[in-house]
C-alpha atoms as a PDB file:
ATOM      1  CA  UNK A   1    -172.827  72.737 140.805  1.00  0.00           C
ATOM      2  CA  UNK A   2    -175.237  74.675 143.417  1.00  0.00           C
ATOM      3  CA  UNK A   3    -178.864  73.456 142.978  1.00  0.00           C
ATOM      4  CA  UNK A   4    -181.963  74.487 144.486  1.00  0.00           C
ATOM      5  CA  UNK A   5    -184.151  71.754 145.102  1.00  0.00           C
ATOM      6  CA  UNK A   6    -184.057  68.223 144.891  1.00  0.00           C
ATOM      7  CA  UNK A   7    -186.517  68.393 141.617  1.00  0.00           C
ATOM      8  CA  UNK A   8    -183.306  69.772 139.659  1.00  0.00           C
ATOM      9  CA  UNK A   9    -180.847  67.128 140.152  1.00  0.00           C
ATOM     10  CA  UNK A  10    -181.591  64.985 137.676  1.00  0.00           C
ATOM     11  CA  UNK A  11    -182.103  67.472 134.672  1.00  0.00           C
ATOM     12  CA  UNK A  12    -178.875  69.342 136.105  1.00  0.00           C
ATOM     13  CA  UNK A  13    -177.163  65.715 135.891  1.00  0.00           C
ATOM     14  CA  UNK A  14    -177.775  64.745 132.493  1.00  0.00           C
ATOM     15  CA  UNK A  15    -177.206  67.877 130.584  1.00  0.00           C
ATOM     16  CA  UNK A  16    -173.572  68.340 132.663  1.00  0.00           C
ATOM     17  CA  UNK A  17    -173.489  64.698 131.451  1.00  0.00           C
ATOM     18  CA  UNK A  18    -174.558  65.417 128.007  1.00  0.00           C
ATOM     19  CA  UNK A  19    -172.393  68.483 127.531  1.00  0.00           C
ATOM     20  CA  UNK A  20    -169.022  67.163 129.466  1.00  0.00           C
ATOM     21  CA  UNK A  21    -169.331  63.804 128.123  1.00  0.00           C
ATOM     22  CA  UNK A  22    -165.818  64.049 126.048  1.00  0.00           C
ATOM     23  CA  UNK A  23    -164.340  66.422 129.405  1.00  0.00           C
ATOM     24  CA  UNK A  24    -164.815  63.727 131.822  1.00  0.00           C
ATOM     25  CA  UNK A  25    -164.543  66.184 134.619  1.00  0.00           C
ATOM     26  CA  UNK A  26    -164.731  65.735 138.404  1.00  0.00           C
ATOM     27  CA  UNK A  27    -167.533  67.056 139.399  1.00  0.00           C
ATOM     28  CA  UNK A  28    -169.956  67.810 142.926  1.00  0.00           C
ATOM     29  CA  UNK A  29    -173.454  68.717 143.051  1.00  0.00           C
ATOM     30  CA  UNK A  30    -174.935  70.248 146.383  1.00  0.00           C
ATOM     31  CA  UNK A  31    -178.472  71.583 146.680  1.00  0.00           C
ATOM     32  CA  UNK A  32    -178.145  74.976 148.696  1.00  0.00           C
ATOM     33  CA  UNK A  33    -181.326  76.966 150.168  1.00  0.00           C
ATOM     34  CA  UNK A  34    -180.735  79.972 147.492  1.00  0.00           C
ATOM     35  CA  UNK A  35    -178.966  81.781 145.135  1.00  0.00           C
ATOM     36  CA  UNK A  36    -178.294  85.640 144.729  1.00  0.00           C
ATOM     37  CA  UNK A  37    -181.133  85.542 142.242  1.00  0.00           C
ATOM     38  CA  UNK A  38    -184.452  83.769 143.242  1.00  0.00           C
ATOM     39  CA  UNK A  39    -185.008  83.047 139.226  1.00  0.00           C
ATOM     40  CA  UNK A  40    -181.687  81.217 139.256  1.00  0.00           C
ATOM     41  CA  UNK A  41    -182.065  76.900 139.899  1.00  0.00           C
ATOM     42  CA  UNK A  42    -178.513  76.036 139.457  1.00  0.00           C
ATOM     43  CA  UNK A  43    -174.772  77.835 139.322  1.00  0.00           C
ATOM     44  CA  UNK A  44    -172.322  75.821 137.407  1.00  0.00           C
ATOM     45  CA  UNK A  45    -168.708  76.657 138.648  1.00  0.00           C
ATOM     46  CA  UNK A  46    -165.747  75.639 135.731  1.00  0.00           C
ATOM     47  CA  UNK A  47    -162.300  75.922 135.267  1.00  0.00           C
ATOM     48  CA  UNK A  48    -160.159  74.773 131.833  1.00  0.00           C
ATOM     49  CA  UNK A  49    -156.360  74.727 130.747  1.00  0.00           C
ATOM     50  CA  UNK A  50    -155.986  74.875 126.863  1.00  0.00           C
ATOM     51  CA  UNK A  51    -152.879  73.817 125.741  1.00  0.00           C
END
């Protein structure tokens, strides 16, 4: 996850937490100077197998 600013971490944290909390995935948080789109505060970045 690519967040801009400090202030989002938390509220970035607990809805990945909320939503994934049955996925368990590994996960990384940076906080990066922008995005492509200055109304964007966070990219989220998955990947999932189904079986």
């Amino acid at each position: 996850m690519y967040v801009t600013g400090l202030a989002w971490v938390d509220a970035v944290g607990k809805a990945h937490g909320e939503a994934m909390v049955n996925a368990r995935p590994v996960a990384t948080m940076v906080v990066v100077k922008d995005l492509i789109d200055e109304r964007w505060k966070v990219e989220i970045e998955a990947e999932a197998v189904i079986s």
